[in-house]
Protein backbone atom coordinates (compact mmCIF):
# COMPACT_ATOMS: atom_id res chain seq x y z
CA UNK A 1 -14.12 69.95 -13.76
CA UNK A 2 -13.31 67.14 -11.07
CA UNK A 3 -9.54 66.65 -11.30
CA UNK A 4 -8.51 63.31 -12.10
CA UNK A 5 -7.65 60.23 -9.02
CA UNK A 6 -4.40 60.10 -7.87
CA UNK A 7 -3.05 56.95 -7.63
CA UNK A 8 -0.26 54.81 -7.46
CA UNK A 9 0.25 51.37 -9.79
CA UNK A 10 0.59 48.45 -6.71
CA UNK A 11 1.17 45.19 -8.69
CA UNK A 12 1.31 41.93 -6.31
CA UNK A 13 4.46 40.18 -5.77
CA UNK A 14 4.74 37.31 -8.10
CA UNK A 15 6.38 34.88 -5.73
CA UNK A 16 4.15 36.06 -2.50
CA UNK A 17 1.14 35.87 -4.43
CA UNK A 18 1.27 32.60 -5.65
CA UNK A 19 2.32 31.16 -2.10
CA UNK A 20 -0.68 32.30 -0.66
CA UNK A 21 -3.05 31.40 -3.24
CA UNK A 22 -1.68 27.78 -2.46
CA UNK A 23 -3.86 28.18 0.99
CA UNK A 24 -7.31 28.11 -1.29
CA UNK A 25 -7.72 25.08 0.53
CA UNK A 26 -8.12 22.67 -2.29
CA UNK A 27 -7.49 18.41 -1.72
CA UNK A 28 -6.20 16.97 -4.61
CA UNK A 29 -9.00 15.67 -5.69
CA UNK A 30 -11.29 18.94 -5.94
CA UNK A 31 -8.08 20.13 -7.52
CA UNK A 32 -8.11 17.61 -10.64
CA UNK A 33 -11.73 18.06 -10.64
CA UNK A 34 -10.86 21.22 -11.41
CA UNK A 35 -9.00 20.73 -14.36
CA UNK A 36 -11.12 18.19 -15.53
CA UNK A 37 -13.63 20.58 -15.77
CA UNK A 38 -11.28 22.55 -18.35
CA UNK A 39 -11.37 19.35 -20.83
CA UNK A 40 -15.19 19.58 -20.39
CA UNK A 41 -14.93 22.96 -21.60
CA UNK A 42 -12.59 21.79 -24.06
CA UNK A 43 -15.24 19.31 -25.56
CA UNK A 44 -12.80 16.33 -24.71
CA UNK A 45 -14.61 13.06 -24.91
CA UNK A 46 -11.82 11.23 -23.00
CA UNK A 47 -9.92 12.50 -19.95
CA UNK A 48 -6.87 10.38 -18.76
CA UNK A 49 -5.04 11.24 -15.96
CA UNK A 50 -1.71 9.07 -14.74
CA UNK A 51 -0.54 8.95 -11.27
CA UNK A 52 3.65 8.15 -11.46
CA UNK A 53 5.33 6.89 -8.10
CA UNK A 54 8.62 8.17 -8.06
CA UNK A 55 9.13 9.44 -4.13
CA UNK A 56 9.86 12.99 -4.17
CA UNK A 57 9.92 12.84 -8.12
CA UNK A 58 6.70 11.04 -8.71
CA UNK A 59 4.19 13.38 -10.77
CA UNK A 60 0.90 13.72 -12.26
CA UNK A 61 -0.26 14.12 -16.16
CA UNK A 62 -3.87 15.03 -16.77
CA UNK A 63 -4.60 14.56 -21.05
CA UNK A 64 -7.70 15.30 -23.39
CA UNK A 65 -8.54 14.89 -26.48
CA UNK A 66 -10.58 18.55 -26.56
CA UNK A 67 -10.04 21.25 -29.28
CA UNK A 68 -6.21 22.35 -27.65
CA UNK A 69 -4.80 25.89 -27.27
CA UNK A 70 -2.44 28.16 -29.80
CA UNK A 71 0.17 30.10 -27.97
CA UNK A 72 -1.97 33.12 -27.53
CA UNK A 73 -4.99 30.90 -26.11
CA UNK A 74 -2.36 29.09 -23.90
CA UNK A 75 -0.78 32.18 -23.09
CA UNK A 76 -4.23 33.52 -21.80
CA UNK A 77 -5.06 30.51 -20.09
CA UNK A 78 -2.12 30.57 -17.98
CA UNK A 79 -2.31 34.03 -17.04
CA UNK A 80 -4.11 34.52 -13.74
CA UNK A 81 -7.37 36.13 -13.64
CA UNK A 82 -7.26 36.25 -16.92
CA UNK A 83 -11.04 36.37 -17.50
CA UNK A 84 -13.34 38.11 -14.88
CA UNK A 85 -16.24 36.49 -13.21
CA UNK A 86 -18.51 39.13 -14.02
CA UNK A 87 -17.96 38.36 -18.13
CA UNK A 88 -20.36 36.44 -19.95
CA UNK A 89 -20.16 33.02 -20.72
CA UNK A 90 -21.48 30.69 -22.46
CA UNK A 91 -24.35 29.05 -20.62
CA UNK A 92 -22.21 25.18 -20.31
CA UNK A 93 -19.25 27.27 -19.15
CA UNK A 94 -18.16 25.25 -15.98
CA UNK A 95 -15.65 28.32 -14.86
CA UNK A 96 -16.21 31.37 -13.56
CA UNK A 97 -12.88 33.31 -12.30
CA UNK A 98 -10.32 32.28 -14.21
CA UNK A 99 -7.77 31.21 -11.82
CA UNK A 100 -8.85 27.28 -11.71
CA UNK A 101 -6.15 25.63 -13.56
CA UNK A 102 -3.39 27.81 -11.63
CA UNK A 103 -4.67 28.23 -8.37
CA UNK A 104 -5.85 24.07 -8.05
CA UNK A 105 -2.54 23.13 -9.32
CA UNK A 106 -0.50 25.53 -7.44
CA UNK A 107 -2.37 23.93 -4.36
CA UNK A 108 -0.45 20.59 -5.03
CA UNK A 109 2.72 21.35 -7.07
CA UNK A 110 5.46 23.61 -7.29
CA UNK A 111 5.95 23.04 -11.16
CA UNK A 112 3.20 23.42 -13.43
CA UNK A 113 3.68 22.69 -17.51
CA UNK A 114 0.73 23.27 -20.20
CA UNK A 115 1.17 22.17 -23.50
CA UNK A 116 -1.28 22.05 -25.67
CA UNK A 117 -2.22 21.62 -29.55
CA UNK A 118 -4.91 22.98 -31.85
CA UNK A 119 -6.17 20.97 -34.73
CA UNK A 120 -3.31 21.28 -37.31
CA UNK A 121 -1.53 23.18 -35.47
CA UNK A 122 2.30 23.23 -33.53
CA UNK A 123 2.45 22.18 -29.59
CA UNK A 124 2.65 25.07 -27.44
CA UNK A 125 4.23 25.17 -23.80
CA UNK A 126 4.26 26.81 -20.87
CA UNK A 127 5.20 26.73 -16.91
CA UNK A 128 5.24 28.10 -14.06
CA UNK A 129 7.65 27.42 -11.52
CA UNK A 130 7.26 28.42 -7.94
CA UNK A 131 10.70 27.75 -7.07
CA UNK A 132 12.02 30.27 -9.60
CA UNK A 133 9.46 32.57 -8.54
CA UNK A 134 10.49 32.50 -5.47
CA UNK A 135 14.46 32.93 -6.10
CA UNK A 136 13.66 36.11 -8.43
CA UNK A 137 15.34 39.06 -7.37
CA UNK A 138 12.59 41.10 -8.53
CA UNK A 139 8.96 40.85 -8.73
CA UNK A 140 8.70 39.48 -12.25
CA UNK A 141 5.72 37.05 -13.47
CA UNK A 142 7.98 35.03 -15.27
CA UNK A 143 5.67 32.62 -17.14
CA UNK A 144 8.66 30.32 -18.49
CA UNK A 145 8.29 28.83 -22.44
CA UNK A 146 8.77 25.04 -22.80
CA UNK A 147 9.41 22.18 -20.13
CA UNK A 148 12.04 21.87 -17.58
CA UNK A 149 15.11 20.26 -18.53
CA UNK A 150 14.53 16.56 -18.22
CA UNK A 151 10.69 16.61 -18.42
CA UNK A 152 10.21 16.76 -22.01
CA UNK A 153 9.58 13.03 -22.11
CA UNK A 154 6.88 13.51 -20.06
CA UNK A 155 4.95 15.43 -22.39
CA UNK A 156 5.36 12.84 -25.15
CA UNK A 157 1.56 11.76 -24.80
CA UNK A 158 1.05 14.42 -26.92
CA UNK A 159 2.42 14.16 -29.65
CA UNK A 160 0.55 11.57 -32.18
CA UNK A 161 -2.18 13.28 -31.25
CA UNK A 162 -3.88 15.43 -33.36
CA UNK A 163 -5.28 17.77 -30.75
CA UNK A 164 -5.56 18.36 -26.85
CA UNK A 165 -3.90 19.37 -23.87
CA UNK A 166 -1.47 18.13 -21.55
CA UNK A 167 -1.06 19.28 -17.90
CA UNK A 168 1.88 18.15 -15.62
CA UNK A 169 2.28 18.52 -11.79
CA UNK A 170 6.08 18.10 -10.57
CA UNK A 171 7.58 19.15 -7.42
CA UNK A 172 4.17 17.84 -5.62
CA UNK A 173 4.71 19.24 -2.03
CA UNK A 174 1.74 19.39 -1.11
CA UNK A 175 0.87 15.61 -1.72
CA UNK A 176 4.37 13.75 -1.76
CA UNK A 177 5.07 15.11 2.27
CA UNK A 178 7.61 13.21 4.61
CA UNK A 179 6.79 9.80 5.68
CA UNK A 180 4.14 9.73 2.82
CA UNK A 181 4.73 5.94 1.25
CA UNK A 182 3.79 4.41 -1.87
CA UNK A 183 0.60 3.07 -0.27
CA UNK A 184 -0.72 6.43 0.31
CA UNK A 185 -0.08 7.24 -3.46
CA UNK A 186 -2.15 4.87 -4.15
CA UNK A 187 -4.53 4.96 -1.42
CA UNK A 188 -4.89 8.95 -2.73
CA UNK A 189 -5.57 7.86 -6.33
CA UNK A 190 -8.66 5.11 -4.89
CA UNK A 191 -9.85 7.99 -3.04
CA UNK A 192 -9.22 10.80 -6.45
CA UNK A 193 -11.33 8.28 -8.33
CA UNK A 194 -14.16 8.17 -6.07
CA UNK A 195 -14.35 12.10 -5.93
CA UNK A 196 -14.56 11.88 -10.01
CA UNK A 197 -17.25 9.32 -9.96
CA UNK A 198 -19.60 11.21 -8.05
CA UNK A 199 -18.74 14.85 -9.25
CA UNK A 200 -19.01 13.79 -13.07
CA UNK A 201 -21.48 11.04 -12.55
CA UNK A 202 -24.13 12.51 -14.80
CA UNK A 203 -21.33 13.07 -17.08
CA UNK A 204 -19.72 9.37 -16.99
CA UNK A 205 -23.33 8.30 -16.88
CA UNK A 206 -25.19 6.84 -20.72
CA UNK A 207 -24.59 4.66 -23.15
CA UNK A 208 -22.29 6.41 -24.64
CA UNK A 209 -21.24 8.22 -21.98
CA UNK A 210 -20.49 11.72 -22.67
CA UNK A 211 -16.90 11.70 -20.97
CA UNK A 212 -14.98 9.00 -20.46
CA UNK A 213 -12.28 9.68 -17.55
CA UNK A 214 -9.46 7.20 -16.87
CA UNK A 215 -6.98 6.69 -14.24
CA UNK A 216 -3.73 4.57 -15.22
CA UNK A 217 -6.01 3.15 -18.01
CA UNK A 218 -8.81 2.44 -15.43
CA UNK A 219 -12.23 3.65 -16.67
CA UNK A 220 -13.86 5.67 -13.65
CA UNK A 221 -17.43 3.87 -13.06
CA UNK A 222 -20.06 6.75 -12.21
CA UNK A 223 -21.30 6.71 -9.03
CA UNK A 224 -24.95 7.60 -8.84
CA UNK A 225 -26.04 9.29 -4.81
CA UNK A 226 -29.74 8.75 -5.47
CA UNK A 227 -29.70 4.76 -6.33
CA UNK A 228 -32.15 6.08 -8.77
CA UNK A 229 -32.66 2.63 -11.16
CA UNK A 230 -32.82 0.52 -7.59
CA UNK A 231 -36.67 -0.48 -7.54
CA UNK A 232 -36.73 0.90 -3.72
CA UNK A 233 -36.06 3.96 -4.29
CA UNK A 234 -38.60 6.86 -3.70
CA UNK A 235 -37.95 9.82 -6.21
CA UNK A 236 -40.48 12.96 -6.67
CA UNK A 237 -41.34 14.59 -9.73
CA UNK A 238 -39.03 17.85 -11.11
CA UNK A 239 -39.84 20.89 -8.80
CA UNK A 240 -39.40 24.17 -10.72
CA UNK A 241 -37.77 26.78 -8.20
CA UNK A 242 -37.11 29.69 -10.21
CA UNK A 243 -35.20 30.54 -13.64
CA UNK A 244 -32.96 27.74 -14.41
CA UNK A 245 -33.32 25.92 -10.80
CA UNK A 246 -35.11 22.71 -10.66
CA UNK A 247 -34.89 20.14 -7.84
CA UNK A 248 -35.79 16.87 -7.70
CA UNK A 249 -36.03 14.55 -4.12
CA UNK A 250 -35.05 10.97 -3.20
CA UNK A 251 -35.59 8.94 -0.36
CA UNK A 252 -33.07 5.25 -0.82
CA UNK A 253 -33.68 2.26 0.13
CA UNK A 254 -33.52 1.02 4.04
CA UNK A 255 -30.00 -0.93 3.84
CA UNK A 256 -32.24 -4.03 4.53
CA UNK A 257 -33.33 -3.71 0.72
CA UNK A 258 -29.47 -3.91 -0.50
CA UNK A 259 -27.05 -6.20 -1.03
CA UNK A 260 -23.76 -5.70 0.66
CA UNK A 261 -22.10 -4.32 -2.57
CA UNK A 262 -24.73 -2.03 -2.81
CA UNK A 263 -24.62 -0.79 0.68
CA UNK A 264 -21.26 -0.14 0.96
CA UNK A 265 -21.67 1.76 -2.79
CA UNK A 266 -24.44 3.55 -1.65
CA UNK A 267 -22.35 5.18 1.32
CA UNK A 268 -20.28 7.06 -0.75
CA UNK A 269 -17.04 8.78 0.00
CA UNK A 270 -18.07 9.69 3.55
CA UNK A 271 -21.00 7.08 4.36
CA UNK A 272 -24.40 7.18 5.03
CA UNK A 273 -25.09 9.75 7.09
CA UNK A 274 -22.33 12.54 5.91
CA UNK A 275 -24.34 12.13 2.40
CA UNK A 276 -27.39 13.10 3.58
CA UNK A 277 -28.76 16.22 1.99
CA UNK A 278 -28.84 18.42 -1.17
CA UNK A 279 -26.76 17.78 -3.86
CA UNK A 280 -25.73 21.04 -5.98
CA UNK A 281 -25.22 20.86 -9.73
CA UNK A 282 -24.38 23.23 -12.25
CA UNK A 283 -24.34 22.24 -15.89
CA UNK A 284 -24.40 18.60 -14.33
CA UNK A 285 -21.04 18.79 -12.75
CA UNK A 286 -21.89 18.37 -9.06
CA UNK A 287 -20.67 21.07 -6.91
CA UNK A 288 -21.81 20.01 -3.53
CA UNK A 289 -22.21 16.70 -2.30
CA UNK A 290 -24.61 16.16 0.68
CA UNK A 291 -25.39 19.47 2.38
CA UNK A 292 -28.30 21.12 4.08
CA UNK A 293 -27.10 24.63 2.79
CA UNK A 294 -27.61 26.21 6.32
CA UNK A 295 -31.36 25.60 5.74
CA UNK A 296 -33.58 24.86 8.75
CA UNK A 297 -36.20 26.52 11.24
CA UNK A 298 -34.93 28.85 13.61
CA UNK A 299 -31.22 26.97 13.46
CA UNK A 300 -29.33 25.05 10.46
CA UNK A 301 -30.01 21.74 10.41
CA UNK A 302 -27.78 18.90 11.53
CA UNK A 303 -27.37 16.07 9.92
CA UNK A 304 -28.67 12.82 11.66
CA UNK A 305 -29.14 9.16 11.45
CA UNK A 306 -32.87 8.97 10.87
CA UNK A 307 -32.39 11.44 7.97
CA UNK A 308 -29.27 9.61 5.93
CA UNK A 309 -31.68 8.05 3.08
CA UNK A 310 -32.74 11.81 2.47
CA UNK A 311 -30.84 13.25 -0.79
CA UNK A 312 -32.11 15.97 -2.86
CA UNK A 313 -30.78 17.33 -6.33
CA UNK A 314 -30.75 20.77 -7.41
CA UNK A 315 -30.13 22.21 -10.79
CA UNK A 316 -28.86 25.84 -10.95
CA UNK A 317 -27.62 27.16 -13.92
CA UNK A 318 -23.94 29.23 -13.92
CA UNK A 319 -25.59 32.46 -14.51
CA UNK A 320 -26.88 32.11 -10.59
CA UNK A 321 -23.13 31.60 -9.30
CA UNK A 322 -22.94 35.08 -7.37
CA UNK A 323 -26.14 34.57 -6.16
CA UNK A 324 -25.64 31.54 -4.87
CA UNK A 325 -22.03 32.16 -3.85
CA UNK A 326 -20.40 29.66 -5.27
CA UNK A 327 -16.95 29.80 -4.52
CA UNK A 328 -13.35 29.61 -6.29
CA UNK A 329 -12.84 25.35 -5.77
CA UNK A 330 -16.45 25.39 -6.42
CA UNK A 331 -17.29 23.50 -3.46
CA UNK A 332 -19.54 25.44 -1.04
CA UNK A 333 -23.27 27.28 -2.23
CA UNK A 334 -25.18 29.09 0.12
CA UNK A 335 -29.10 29.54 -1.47
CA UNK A 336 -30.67 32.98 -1.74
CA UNK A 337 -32.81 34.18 0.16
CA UNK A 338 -36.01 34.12 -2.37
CA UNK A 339 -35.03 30.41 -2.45
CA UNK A 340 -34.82 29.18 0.89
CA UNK A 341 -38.67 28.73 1.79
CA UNK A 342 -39.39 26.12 -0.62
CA UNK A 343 -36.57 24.56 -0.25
CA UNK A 344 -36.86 24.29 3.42
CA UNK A 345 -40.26 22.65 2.94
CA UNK A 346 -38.75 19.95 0.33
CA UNK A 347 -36.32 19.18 2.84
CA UNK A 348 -38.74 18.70 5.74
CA UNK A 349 -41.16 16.58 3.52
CA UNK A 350 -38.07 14.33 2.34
CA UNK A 351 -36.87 13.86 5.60
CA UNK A 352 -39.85 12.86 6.91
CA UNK A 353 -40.20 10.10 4.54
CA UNK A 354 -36.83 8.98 5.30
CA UNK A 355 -37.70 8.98 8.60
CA UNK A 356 -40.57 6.24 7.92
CA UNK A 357 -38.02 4.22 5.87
CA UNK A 358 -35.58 4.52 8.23
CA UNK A 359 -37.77 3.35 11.52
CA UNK A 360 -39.45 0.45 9.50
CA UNK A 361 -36.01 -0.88 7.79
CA UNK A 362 -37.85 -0.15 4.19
CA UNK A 363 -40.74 -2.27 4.86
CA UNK A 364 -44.21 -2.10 3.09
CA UNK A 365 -46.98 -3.19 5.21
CA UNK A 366 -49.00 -5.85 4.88
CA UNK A 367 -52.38 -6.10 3.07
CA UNK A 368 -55.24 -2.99 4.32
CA UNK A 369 -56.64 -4.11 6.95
CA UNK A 370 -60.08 -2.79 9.13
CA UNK A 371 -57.80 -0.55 11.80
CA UNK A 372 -54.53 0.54 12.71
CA UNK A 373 -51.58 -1.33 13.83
CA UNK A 374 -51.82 -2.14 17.44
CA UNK A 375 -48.36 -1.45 18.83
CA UNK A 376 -46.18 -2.89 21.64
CA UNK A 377 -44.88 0.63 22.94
CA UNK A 378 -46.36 3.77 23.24
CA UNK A 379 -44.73 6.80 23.16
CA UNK A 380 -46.37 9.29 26.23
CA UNK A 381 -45.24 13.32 26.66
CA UNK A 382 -45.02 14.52 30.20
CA UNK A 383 -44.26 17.55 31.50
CA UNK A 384 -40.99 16.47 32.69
CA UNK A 385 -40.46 14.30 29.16
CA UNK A 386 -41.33 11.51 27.33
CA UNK A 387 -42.01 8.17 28.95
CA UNK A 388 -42.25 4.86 27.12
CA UNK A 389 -44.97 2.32 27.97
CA UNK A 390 -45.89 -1.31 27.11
CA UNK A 391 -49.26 -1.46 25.54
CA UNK A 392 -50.76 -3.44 27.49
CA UNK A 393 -53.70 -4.23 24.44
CA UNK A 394 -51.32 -5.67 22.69
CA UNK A 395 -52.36 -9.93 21.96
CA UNK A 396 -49.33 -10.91 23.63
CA UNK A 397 -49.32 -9.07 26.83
CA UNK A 398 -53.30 -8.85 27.25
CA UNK A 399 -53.58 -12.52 26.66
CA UNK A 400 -50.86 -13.31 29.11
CA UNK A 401 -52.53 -10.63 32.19
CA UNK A 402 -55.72 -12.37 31.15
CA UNK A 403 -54.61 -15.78 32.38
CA UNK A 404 -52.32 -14.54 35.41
CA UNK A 405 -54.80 -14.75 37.74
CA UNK A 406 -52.90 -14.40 41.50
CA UNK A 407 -49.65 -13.77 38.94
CA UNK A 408 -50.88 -10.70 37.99
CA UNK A 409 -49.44 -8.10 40.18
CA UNK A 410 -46.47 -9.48 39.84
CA UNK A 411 -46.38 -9.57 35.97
CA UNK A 412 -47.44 -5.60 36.03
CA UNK A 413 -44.49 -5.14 38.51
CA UNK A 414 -42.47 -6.77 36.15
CA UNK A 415 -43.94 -5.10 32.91
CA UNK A 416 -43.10 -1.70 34.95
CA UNK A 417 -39.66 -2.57 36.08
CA UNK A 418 -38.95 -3.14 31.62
CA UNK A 419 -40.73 0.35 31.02
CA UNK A 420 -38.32 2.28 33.88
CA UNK A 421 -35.31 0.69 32.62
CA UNK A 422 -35.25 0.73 29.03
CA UNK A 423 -31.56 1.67 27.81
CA UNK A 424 -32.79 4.71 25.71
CA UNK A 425 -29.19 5.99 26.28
CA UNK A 426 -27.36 2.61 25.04
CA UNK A 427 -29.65 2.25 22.08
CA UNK A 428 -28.90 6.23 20.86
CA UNK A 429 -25.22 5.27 21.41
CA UNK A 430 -24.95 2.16 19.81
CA UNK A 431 -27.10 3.58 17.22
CA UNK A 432 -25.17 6.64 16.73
CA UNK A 433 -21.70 4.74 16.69
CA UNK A 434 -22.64 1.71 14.60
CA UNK A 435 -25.11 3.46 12.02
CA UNK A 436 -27.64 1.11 12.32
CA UNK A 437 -30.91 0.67 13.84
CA UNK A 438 -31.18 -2.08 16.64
CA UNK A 439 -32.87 -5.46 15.29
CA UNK A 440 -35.77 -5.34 15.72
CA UNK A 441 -39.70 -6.83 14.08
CA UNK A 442 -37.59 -10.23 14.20
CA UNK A 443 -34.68 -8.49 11.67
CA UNK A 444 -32.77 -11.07 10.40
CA UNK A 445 -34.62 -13.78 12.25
CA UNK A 446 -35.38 -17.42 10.51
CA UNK A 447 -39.17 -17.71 9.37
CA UNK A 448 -39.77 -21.09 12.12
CA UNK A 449 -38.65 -18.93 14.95
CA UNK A 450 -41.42 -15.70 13.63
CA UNK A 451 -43.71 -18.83 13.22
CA UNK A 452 -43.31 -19.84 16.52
CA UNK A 453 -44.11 -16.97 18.54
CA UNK A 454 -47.23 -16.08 15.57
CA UNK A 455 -48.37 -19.69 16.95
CA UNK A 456 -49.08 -19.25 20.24
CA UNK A 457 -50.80 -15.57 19.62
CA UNK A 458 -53.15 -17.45 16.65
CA UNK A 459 -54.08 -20.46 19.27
CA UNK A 460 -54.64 -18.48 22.00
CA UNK A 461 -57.01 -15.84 19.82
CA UNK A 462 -59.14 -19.14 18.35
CA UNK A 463 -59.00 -21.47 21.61
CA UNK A 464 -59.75 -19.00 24.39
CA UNK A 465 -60.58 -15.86 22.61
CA UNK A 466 -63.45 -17.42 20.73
CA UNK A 467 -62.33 -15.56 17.04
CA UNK A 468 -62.65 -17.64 14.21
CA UNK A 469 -59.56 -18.60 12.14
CA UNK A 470 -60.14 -15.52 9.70
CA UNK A 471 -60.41 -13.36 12.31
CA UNK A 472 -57.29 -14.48 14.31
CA UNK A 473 -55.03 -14.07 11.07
CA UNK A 474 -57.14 -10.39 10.52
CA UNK A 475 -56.40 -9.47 13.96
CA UNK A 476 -52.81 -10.45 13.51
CA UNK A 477 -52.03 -9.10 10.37
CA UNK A 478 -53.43 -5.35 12.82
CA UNK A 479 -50.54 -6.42 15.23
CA UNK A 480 -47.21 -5.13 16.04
CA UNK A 481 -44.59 -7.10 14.28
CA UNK A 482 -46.69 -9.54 12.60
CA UNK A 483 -47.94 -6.67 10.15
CA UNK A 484 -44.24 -7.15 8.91
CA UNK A 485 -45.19 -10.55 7.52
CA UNK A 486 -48.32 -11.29 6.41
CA UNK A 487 -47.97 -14.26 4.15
CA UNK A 488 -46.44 -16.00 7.39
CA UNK A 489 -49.88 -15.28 8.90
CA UNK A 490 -51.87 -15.95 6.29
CA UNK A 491 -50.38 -19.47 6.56
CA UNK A 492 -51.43 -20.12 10.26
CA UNK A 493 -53.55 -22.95 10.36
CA UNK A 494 -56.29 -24.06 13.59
CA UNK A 495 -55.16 -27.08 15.40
């Protein structure tokens, strides 16, 4: 008979324990999202959370209107680790470890009060309180019954209400820091609301919505990452990946097809290029925002300018959470293995077509025409790298070495002296650091001015060229950057 383990009982410190569970590295916003996903859970229809300015007093309420806690469900909620990850749940469950309501308030506050009330039933309350934690002689997990003195009012919300819970942040160390001013209050609450648009979008999303969250009686508007009602926007049909995962891709609009509300929307919390990539949901609560997962060929991709219309969203249910190892703040995913395949070759094929959006500024070419596009540059691969030429086929430039005649040597000196110095190293700069593509294909230029230069190409075609007026526009329309704008073309008339 195998004797039984020794072993010794090794509870945690109370007071150390919670101290270093404040280093989860939650912001303030990923910790309210956190709670808010508690009210979800909750069935709350409303969610209403107040930010109060008081310098080192100021605190934070988060209220619903969902089903509410007895003492014993209260008492269990506040507990930590009171339900393990590897128990079943119920398949819209949007926890997992049971330490979210502790461990993201406890990243922001040193007091945290629950009280909470069932249908018909009494208000129950309880806190923690880091500071008394911390100036316990023993190790005690003293869960302390009702507010602090002086913060009942706070929880006065409540009270007409016939059920919910109410959660209160005091003592906010970790937000309300020295030097930090009323404008950054409210700076953090523009930037709070942001990070609940997008992370309950689907949510906020409908008409009715199914959650309606508020800060200081300001509805938060939903903000949608794949522009998917803009007419612009490319979306693919629902890919099936396995049990429960389904992704679907979107290529946006070239800026040049939005407004400048809808740009700067569009951008989201970290602009254009940081929200490129996948976009993780479970149970519609978005858990990552713009990612490529560590996904790539040989090394993770990067993220880069010609791929920032590229955003893909992926369904996984919460049964796949350890294999996808999603963490505590919910925040990180990492696919499996079995996954990463296809998921590599939706990311290549959605890049690529954001690619082509991206290089043309969103523009649709002009009417089929007999042959390809003749271009202005071409792209040549050397051994010792890639050169870039004029074409010298091109209307412009083969109608102008056509009529050089003792000129010529000196336009093709000059035509080479433009190849060897264009600023390939300026343009990646100033694309890089501005975000934009160069103007270019007469961007932003007035119709007379296109008209101009279209001119003198469509006269010298007819005049000395011989083509007839159809054919001039035809061979236009085939031409690099008139293909841009063909009913400018088609309006070209013979002198």
């Amino acid at each position: 008979m195998t004797p039984p383990e020794r072993y010794r009982h090794a509870p945690p410190r109370a007071g150390a324990m919670i101290e270093a569970l404040r280093g989860l590295g939650y912001s303030t916003a990923t910790a309210l999202a956190d709670l808010v996903d508690n009210s979800i859970a909750a069935d709350a229809g409303n969610v209403d959370l107040t930010f109060a300015w008081k310098g080192a007093d100021s605190h934070i309420t988060i209220q619903d209107d969902g089903r509410g806690m007895d003492d014993g469900d209260l008492d269990r909620a506040m507990r930590l680790g009171h339900q393990s990850p590897l128990d079943p749940r119920g398949a819209n469950d949007l926890g997992r470890f049971g330490l979210g309501l502790k461990t993201a308030s406890f990243s922001q506050c040193r007091r945290l009060t629950v009280a909470s009330r069932r249908k018909g039933g009494a208000v129950a309350c309880l806190r923690w309180d880091l500071d008394v934690l911390a100036s316990s002689r023993d190790d005690t997990w003293r869960l302390l019954v009702g507010p602090a003195d002086g913060s009942h009012r706070l929880l006065d919300p409540l009270q007409p209400t016939p059920q919910g819970t109410l959660v209160l942040w005091e003592n906010l160390d970790r937000i309300v820091t020295p030097g930090f001013s009323e404008q950054n209050f409210l700076d953090l609450i523009d930037l709070i609301e942001r990070h609940l648009a997008m992370v309950f979008h689907r949510y906020l999303a409908g008409k009715p919505p199914r959650l309606r969250i508020a800060i200081n009686d300001r509805a938060v508007t939903p903000w949608d990452p794949f522009l998917a009602t803009h007419h612009a926007t490319w979306s693919s049909p629902v890919a099936t990946l396995g049990p429960g995962v389904a992704a679907r891709c979107h290529v946006l609009p070239h800026r040049d097809r939005l407004n400048p509300r809808q740009q700067d929307e569009a951008g989201g919390l970290e602009g254009w290029t940081a929200q490129q990539g996948f976009y993780v949901y479970r149970n519609q609560r978005l858990l990552v925002a713009g990612s490529w997962l560590g996904l790539g060929r040989g090394r993770p991709w990067t993220k880069e300018e010609a791929h920032r219309l590229a955003r893909i969203r992926l369904d996984i249910p919460n049964s796949a959470d350890a294999d996808w190892k999603i963490d505590i703040r919910k925040s990180t995913a990492r696919p499996p293995v079995a996954l990463r395949q296809d998921l590599t070759h939706l990311m290549e094929d959605t890049c690529g077509r954001a690619r082509r959006v991206f290089a043309h500024r969103g523009r649709v070419a002009g009417p089929a025409t007999s042959g390809p596009v003749v271009q202005a540059w071409r792209a040549e691969r050397l051994s010792d790298g890639m050169r870039y030429r004029i074409d010298t086929s091109h209307p412009a430039v083969a109608a102008v070495l056509d009529n050089a005649g003792a000129l010529t040597p000196q336009i093709r000196a000059m035509i080479r002296v433009v190849e060897e110095t264009v600023p390939v190293q300026r343009i990646w700069l100033d694309t890089t650091e501005g975000r934009e593509t160069p103007r270019t294909g007469f961007g932003g230029a007035p119709p007379e001015e296109i008209a101009t230069v279209a001119n003198v190409l469509f006269k010298d075609l007819v005049a000395r060229q011989g083509l007839t007026p159809e054919a001039a526009r035809e061979r236009l329309l085939r031409t690099e950057p008139f293909h841009h704008h063909p009913d400018l073309v088609a309006g070209l008339r013979a002198p």
